[in-house]
PDB file of N, CA and C in Angstrom:
ATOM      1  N   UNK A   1       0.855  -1.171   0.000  1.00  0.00           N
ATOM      2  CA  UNK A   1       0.000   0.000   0.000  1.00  0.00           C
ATOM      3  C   UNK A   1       0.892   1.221   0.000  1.00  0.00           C
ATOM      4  N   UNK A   2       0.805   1.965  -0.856  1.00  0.00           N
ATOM      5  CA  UNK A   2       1.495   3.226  -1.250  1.00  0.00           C
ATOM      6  C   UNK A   2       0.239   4.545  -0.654  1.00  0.00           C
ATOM      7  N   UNK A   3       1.697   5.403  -0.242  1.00  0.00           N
ATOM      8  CA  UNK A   3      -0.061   6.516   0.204  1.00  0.00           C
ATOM      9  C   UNK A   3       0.840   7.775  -0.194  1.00  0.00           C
ATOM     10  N   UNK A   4       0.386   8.986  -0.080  1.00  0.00           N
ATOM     11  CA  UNK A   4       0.541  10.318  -0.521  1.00  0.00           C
ATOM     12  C   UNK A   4      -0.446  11.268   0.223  1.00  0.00           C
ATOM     13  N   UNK A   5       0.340  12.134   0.278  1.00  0.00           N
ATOM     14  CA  UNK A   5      -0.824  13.375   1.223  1.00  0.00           C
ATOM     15  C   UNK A   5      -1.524  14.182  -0.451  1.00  0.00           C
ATOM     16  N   UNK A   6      -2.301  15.104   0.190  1.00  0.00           N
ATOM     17  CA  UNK A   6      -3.076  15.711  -1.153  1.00  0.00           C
ATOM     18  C   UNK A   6      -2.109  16.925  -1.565  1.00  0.00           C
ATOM     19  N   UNK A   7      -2.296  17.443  -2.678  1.00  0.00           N
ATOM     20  CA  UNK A   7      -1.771  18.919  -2.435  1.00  0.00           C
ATOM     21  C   UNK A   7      -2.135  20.109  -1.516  1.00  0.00           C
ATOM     22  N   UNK A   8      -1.062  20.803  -1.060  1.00  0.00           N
ATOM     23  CA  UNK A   8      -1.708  21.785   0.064  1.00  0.00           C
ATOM     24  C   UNK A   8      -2.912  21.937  -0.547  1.00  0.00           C
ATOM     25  N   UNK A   9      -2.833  22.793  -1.686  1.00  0.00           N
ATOM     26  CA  UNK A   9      -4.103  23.620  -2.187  1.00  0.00           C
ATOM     27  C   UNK A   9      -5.555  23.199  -2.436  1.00  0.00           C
ATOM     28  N   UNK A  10      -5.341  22.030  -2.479  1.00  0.00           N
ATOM     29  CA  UNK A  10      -6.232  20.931  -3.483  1.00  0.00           C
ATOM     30  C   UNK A  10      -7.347  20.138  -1.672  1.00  0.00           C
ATOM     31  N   UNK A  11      -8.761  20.441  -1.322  1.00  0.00           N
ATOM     32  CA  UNK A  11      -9.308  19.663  -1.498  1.00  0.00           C
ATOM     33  C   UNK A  11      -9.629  19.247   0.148  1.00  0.00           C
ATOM     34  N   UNK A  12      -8.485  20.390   1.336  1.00  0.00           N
ATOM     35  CA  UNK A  12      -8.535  20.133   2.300  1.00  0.00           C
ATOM     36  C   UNK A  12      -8.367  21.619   3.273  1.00  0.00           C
ATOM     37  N   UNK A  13      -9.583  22.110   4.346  1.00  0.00           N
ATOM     38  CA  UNK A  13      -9.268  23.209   4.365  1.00  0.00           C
ATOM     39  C   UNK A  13      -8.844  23.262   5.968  1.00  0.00           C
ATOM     40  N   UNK A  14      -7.942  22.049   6.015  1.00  0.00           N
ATOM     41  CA  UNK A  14      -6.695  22.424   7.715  1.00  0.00           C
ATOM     42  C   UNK A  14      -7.215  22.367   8.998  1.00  0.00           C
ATOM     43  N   UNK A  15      -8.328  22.337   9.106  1.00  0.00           N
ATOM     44  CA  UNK A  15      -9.093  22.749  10.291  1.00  0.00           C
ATOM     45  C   UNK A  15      -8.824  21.236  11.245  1.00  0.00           C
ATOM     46  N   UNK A  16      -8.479  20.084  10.884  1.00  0.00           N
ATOM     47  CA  UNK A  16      -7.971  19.043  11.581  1.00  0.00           C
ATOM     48  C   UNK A  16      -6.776  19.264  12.793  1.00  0.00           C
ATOM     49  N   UNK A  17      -5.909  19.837  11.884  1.00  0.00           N
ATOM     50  CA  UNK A  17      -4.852  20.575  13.045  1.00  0.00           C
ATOM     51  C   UNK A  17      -4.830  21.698  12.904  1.00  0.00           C
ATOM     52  N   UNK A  18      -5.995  22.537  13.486  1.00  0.00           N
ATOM     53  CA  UNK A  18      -5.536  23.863  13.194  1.00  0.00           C
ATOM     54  C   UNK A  18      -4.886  24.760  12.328  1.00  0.00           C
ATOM     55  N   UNK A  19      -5.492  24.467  10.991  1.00  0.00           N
ATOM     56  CA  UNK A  19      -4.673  25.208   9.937  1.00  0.00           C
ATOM     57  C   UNK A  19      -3.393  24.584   9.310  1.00  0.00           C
ATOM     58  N   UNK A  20      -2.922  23.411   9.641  1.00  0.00           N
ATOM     59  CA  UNK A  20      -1.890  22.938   9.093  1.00  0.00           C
ATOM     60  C   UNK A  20      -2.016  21.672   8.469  1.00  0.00           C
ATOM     61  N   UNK A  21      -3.168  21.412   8.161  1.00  0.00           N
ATOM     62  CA  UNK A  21      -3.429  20.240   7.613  1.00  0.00           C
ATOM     63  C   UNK A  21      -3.637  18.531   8.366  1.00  0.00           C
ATOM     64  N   UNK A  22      -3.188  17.510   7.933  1.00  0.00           N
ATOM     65  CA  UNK A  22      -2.952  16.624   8.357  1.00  0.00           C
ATOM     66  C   UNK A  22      -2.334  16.053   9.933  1.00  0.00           C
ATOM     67  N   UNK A  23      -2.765  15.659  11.043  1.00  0.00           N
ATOM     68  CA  UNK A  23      -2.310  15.264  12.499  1.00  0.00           C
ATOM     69  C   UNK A  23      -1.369  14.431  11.589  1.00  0.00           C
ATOM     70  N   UNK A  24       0.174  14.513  12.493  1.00  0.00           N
ATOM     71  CA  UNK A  24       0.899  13.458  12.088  1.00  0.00           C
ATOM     72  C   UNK A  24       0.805  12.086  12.800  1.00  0.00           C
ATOM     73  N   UNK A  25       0.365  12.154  13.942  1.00  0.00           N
ATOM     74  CA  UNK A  25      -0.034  10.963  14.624  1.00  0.00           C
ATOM     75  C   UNK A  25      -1.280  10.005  13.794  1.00  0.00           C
ATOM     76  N   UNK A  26      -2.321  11.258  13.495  1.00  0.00           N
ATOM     77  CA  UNK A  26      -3.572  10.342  12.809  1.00  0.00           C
ATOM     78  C   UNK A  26      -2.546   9.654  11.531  1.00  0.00           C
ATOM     79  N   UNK A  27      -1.824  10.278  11.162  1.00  0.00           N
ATOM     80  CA  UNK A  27      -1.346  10.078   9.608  1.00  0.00           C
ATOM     81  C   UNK A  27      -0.734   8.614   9.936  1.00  0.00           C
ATOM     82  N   UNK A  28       0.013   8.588  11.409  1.00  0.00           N
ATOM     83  CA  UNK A  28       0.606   7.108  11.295  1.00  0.00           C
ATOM     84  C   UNK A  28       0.077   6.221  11.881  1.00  0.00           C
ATOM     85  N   UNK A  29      -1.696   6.125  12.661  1.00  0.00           N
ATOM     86  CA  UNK A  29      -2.157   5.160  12.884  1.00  0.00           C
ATOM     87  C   UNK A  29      -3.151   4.785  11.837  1.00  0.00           C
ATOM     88  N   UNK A  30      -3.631   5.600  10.404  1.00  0.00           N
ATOM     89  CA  UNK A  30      -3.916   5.053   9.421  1.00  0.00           C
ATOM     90  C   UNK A  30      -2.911   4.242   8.768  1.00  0.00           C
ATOM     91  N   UNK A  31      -1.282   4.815   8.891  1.00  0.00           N
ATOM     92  CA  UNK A  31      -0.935   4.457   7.827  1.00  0.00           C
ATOM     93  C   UNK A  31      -0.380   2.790   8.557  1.00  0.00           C
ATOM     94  N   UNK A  32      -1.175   2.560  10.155  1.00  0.00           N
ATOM     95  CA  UNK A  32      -0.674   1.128  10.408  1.00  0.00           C
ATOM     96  C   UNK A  32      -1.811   0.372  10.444  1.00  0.00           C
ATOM     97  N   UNK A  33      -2.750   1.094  10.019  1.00  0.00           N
ATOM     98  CA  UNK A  33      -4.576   0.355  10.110  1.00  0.00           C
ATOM     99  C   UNK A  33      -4.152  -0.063   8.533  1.00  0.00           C
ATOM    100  N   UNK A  34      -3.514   0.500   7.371  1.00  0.00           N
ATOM    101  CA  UNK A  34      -3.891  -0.253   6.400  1.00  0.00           C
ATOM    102  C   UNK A  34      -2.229  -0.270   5.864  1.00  0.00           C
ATOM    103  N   UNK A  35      -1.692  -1.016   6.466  1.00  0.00           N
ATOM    104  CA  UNK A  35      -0.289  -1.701   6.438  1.00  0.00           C
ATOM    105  C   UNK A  35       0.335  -1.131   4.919  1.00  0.00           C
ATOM    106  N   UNK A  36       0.665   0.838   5.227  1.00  0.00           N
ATOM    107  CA  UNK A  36       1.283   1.192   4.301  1.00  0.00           C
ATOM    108  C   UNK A  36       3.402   0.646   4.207  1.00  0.00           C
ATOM    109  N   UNK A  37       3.324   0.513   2.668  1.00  0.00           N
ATOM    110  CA  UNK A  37       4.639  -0.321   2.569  1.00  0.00           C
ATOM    111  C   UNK A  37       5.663   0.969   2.143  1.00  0.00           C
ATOM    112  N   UNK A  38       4.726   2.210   1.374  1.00  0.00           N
ATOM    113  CA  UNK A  38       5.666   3.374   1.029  1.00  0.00           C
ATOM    114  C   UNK A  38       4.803   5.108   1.554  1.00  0.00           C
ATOM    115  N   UNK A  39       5.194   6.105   1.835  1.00  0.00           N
ATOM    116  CA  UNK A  39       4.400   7.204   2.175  1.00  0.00           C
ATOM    117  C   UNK A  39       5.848   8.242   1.023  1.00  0.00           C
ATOM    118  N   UNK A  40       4.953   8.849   0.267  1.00  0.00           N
ATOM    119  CA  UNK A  40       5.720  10.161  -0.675  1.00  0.00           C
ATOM    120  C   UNK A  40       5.595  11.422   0.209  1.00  0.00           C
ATOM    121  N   UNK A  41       7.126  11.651  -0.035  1.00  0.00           N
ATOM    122  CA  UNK A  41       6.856  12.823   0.686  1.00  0.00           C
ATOM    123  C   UNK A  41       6.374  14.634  -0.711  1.00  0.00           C
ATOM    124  N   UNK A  42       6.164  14.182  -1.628  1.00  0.00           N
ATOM    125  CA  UNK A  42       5.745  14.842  -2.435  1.00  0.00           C
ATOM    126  C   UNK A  42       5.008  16.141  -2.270  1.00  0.00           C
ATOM    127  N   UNK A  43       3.986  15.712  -1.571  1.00  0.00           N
ATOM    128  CA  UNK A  43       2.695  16.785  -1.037  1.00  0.00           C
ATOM    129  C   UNK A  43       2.354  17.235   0.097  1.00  0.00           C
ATOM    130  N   UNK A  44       1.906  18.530  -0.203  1.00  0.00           N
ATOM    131  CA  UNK A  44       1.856  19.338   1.210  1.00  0.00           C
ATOM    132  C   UNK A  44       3.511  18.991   2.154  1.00  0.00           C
ATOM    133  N   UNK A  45       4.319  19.700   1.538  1.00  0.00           N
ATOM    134  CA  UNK A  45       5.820  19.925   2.344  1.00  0.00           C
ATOM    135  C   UNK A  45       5.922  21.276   1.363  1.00  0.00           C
ATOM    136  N   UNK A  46       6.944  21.877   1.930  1.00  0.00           N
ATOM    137  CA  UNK A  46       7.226  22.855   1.501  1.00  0.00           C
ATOM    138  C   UNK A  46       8.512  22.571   0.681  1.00  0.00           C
ATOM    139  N   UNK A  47       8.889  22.148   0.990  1.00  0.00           N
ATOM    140  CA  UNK A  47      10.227  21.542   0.021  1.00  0.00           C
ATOM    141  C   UNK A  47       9.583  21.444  -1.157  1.00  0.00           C
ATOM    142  N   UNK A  48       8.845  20.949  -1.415  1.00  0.00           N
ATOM    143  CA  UNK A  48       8.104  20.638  -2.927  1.00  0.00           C
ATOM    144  C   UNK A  48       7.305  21.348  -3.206  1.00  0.00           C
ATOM    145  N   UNK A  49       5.997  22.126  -2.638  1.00  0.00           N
ATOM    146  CA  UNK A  49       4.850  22.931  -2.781  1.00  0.00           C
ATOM    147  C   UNK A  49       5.343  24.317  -2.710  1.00  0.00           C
ATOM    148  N   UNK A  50       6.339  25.173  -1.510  1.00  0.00           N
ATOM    149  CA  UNK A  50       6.714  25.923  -1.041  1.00  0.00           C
ATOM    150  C   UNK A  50       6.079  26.787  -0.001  1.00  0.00           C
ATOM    151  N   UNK A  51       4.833  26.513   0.800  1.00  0.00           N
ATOM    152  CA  UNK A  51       3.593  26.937   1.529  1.00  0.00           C
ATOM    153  C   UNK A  51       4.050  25.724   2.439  1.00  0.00           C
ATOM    154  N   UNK A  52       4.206  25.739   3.668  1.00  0.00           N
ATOM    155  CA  UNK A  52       4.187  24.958   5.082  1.00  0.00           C
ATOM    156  C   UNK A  52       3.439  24.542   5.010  1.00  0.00           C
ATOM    157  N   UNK A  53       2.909  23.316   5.354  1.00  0.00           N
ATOM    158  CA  UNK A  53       1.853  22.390   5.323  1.00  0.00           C
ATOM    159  C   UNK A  53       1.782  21.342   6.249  1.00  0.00           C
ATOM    160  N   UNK A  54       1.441  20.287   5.713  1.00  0.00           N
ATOM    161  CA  UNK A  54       0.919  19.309   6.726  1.00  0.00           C
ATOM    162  C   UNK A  54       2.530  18.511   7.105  1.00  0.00           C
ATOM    163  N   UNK A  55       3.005  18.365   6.379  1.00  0.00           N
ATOM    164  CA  UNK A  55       4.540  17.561   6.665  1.00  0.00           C
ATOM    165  C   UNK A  55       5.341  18.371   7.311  1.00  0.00           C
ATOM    166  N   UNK A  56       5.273  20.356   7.344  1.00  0.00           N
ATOM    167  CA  UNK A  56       6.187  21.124   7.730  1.00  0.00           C
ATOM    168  C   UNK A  56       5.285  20.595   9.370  1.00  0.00           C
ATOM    169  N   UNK A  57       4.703  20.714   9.127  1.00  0.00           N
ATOM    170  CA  UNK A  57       3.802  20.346  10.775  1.00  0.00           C
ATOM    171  C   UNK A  57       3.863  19.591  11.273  1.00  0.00           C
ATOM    172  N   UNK A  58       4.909  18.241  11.181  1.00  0.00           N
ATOM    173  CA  UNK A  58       4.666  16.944  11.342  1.00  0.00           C
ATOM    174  C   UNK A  58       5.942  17.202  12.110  1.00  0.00           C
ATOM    175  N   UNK A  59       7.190  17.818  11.452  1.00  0.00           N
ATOM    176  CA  UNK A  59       8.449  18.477  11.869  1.00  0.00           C
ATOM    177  C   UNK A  59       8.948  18.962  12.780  1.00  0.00           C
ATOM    178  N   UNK A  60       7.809  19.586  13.351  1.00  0.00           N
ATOM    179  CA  UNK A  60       7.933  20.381  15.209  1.00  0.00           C
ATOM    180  C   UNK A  60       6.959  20.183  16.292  1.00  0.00           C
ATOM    181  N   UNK A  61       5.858  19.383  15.527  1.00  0.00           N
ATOM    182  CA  UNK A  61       4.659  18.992  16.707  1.00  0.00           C
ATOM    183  C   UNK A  61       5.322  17.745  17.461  1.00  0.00           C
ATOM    184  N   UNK A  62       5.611  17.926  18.561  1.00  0.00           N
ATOM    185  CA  UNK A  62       5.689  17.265  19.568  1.00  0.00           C
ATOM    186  C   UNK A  62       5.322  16.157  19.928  1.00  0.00           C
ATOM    187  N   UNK A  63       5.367  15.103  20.185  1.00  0.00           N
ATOM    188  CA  UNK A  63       4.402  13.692  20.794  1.00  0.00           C
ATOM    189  C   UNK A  63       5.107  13.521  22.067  1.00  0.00           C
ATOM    190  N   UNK A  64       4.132  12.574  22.956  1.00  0.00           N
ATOM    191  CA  UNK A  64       4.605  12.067  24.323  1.00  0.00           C
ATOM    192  C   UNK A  64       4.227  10.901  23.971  1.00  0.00           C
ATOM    193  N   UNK A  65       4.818   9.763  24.911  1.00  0.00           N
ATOM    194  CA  UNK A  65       4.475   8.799  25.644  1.00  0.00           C
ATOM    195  C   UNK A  65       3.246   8.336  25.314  1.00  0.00           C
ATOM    196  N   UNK A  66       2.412   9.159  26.096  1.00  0.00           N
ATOM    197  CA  UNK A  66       1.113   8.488  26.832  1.00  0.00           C
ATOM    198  C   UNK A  66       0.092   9.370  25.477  1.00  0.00           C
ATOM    199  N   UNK A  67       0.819  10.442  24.636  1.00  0.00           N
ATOM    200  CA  UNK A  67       0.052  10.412  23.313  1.00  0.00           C
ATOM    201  C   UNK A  67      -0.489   8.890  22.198  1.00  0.00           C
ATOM    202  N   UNK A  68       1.143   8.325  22.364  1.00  0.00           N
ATOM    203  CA  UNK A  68       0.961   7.136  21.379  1.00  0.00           C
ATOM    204  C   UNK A  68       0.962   6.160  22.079  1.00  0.00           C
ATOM    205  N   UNK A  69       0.502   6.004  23.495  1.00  0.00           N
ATOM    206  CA  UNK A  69       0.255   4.493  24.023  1.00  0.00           C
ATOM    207  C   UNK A  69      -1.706   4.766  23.625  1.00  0.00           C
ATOM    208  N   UNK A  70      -2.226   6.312  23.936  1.00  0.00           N
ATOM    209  CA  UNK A  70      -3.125   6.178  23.892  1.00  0.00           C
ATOM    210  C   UNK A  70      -4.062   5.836  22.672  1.00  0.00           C
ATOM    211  N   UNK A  71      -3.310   6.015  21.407  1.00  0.00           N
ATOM    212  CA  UNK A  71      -3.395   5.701  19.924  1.00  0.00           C
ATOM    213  C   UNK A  71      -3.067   4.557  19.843  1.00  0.00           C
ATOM    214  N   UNK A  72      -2.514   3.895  20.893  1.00  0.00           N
ATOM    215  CA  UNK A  72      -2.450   1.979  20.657  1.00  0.00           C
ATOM    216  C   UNK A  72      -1.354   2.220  19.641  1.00  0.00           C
ATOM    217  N   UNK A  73      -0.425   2.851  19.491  1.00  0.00           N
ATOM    218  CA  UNK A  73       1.242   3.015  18.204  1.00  0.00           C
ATOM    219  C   UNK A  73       2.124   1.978  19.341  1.00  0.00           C
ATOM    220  N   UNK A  74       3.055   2.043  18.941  1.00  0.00           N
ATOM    221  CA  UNK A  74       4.382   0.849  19.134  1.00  0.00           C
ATOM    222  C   UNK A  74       4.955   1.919  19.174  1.00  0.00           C
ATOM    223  N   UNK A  75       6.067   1.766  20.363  1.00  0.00           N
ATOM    224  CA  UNK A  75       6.733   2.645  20.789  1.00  0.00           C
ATOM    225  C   UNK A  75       8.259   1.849  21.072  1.00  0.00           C
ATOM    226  N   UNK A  76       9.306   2.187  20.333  1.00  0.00           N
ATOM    227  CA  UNK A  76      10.297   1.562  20.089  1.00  0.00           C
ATOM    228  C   UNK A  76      11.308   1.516  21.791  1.00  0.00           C
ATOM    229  N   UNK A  77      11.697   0.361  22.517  1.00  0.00           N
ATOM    230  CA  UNK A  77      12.078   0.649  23.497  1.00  0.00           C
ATOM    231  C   UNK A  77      13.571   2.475  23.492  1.00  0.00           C
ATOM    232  N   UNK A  78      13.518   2.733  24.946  1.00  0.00           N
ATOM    233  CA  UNK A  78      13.978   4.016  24.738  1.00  0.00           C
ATOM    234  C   UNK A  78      14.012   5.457  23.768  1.00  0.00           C
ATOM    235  N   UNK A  79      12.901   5.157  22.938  1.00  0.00           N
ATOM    236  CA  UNK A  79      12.433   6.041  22.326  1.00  0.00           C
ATOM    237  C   UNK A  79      12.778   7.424  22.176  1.00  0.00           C
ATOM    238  N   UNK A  80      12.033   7.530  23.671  1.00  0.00           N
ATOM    239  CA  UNK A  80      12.341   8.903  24.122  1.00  0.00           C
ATOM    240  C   UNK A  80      13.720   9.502  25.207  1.00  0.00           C
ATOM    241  N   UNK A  81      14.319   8.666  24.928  1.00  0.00           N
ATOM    242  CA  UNK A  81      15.503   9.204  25.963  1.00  0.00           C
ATOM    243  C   UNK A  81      16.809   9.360  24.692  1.00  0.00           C
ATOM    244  N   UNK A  82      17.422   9.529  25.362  1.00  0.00           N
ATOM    245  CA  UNK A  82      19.077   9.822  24.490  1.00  0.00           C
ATOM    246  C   UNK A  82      20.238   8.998  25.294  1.00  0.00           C
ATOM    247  N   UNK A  83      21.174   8.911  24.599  1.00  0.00           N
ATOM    248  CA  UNK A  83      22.287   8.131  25.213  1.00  0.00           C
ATOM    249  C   UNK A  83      22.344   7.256  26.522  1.00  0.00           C
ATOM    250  N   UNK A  84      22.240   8.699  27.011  1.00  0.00           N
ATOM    251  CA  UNK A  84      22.392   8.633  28.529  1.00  0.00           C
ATOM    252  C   UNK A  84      21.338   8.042  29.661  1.00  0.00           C
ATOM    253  N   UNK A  85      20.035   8.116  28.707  1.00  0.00           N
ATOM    254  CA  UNK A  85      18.989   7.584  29.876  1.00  0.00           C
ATOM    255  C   UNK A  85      18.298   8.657  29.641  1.00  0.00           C
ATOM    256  N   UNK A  86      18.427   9.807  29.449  1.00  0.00           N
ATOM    257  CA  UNK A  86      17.754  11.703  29.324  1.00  0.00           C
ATOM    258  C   UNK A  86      16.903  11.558  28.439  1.00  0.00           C
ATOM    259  N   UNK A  87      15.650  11.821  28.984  1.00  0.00           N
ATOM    260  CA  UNK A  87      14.403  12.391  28.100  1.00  0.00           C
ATOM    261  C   UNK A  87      14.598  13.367  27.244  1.00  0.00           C
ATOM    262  N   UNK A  88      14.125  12.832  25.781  1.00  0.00           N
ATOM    263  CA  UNK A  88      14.380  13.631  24.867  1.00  0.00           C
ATOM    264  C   UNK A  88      12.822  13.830  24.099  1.00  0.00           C
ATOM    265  N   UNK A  89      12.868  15.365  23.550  1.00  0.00           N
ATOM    266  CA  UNK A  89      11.488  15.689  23.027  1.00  0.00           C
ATOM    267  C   UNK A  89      11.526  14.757  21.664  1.00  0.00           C
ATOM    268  N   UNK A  90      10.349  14.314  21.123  1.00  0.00           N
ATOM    269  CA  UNK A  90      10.170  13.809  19.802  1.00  0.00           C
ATOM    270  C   UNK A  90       9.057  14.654  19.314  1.00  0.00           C
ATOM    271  N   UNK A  91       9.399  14.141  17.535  1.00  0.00           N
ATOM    272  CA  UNK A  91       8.445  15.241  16.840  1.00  0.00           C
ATOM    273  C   UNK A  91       7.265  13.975  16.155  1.00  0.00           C
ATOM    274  N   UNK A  92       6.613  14.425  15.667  1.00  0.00           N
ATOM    275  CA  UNK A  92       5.383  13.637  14.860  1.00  0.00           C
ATOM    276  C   UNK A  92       6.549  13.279  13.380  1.00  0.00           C
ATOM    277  N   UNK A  93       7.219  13.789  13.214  1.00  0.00           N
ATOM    278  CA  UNK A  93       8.128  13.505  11.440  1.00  0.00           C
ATOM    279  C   UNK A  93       9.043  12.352  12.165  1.00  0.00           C
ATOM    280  N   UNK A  94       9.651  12.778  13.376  1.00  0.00           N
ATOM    281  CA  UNK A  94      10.496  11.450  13.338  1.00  0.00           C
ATOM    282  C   UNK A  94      10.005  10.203  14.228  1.00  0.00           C
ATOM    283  N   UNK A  95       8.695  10.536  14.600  1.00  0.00           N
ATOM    284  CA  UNK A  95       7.904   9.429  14.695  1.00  0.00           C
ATOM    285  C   UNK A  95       7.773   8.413  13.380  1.00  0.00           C
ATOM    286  N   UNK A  96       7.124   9.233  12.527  1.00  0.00           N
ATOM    287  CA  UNK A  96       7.168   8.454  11.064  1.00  0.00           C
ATOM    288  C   UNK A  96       8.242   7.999  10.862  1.00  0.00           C
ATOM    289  N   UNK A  97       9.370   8.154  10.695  1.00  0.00           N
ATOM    290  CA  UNK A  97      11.053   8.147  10.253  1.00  0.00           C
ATOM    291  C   UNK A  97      11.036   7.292  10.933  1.00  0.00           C
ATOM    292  N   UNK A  98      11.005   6.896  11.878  1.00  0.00           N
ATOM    293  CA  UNK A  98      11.921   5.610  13.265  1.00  0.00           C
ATOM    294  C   UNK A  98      10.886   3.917  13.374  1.00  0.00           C
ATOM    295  N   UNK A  99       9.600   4.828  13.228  1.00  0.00           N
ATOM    296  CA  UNK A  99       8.738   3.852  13.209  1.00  0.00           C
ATOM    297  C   UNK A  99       7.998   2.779  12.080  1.00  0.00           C
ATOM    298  N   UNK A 100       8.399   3.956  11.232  1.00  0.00           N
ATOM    299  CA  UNK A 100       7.679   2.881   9.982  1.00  0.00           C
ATOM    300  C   UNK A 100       8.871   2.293   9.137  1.00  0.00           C
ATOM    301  N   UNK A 101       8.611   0.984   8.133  1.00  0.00           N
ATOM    302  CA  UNK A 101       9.660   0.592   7.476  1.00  0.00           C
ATOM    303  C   UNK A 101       9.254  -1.027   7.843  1.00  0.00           C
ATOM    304  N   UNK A 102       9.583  -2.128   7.163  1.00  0.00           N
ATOM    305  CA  UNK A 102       9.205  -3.632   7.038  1.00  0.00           C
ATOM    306  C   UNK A 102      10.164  -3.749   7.985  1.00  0.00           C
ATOM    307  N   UNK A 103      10.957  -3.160   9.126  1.00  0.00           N
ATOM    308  CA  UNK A 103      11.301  -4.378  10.503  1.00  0.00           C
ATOM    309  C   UNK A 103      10.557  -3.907  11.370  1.00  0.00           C
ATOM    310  N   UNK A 104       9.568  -2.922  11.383  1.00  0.00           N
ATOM    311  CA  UNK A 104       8.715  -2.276  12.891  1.00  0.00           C
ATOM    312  C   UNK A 104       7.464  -2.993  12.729  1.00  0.00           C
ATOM    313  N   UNK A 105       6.490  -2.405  13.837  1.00  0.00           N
ATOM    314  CA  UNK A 105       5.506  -2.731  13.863  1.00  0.00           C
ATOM    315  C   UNK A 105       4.634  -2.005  12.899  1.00  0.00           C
ATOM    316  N   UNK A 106       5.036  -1.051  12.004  1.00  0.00           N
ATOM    317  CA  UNK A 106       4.158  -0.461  11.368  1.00  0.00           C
ATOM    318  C   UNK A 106       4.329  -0.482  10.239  1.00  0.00           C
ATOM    319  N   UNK A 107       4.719  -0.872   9.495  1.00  0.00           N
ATOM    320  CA  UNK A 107       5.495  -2.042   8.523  1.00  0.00           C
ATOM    321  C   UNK A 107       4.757  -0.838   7.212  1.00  0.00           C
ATOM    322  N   UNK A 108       5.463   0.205   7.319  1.00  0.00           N
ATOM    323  CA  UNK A 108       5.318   1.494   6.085  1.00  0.00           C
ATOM    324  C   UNK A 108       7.113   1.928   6.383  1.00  0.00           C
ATOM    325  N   UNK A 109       7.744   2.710   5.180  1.00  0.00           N
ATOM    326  CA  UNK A 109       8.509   3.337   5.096  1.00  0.00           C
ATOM    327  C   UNK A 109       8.328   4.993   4.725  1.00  0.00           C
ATOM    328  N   UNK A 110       9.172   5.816   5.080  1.00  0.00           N
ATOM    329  CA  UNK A 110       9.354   6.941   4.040  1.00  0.00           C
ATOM    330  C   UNK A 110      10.151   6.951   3.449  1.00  0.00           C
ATOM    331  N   UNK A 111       9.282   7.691   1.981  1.00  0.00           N
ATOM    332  CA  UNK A 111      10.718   7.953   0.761  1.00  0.00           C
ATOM    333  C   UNK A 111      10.397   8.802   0.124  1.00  0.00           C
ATOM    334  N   UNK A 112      11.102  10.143  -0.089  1.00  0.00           N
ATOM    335  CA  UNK A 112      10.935  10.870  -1.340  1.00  0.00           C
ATOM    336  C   UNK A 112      10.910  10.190  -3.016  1.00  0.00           C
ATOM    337  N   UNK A 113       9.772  10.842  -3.352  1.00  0.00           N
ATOM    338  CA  UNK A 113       9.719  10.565  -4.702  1.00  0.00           C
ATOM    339  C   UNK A 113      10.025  11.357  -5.718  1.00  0.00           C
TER     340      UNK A 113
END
């Protein structure tokens, strides 16, 4: 299963997250409800569109813990700490990044197309 976000412009008017389009959390418990194998980063990023969007949003929104135990997500042991044992902030983008891919539980990758 291959997936793609829409174009910013095209079809969605943000009000899910407050103006920025797409939750990155919702984005990765669909994309483990229907066992995506690739996600494009094509649409709605600014890298490609040039308008901040739903992927620029995915980039600095924050997740906890007890966000993605409560979404029933897989949470990779030490996740959230660093080296040392130290709690470290995570974002919704490198949630996607760490978590998805055919050895996790959420058995999607990212890849630019």
């Amino acid at each position: 299963m291959d997936g793609e976000l829409f174009w910013s412009d095209q079809g969605f008017d943000g009000q899910a997250a407050r103006g920025k389009g797409v939750d990155g959390l919702n984005a990765a418990v669909r994309m483990r409800l229907h066992h995506y194998s690739s996600f494009s980063l094509a649409h709605s990023y600014s890298e490609r569109e040039g308008q901040p969007y739903s992927i620029d949003h995915w980039l600095s929104a924050t997740l906890s813990p007890e966000s993605l135990r409560q979404a029933a997500m897989p949470i990779a042991d030490g996740w959230f700490e660093d080296g040392f044992g130290q709690p470290v902030t995570r974002t919704q983008f490198e949630y996607l990044q760490d978590h998805l891919g055919y050895g996790s539980n959420l058995l999607a990758v990212i890849e630019v197309v």
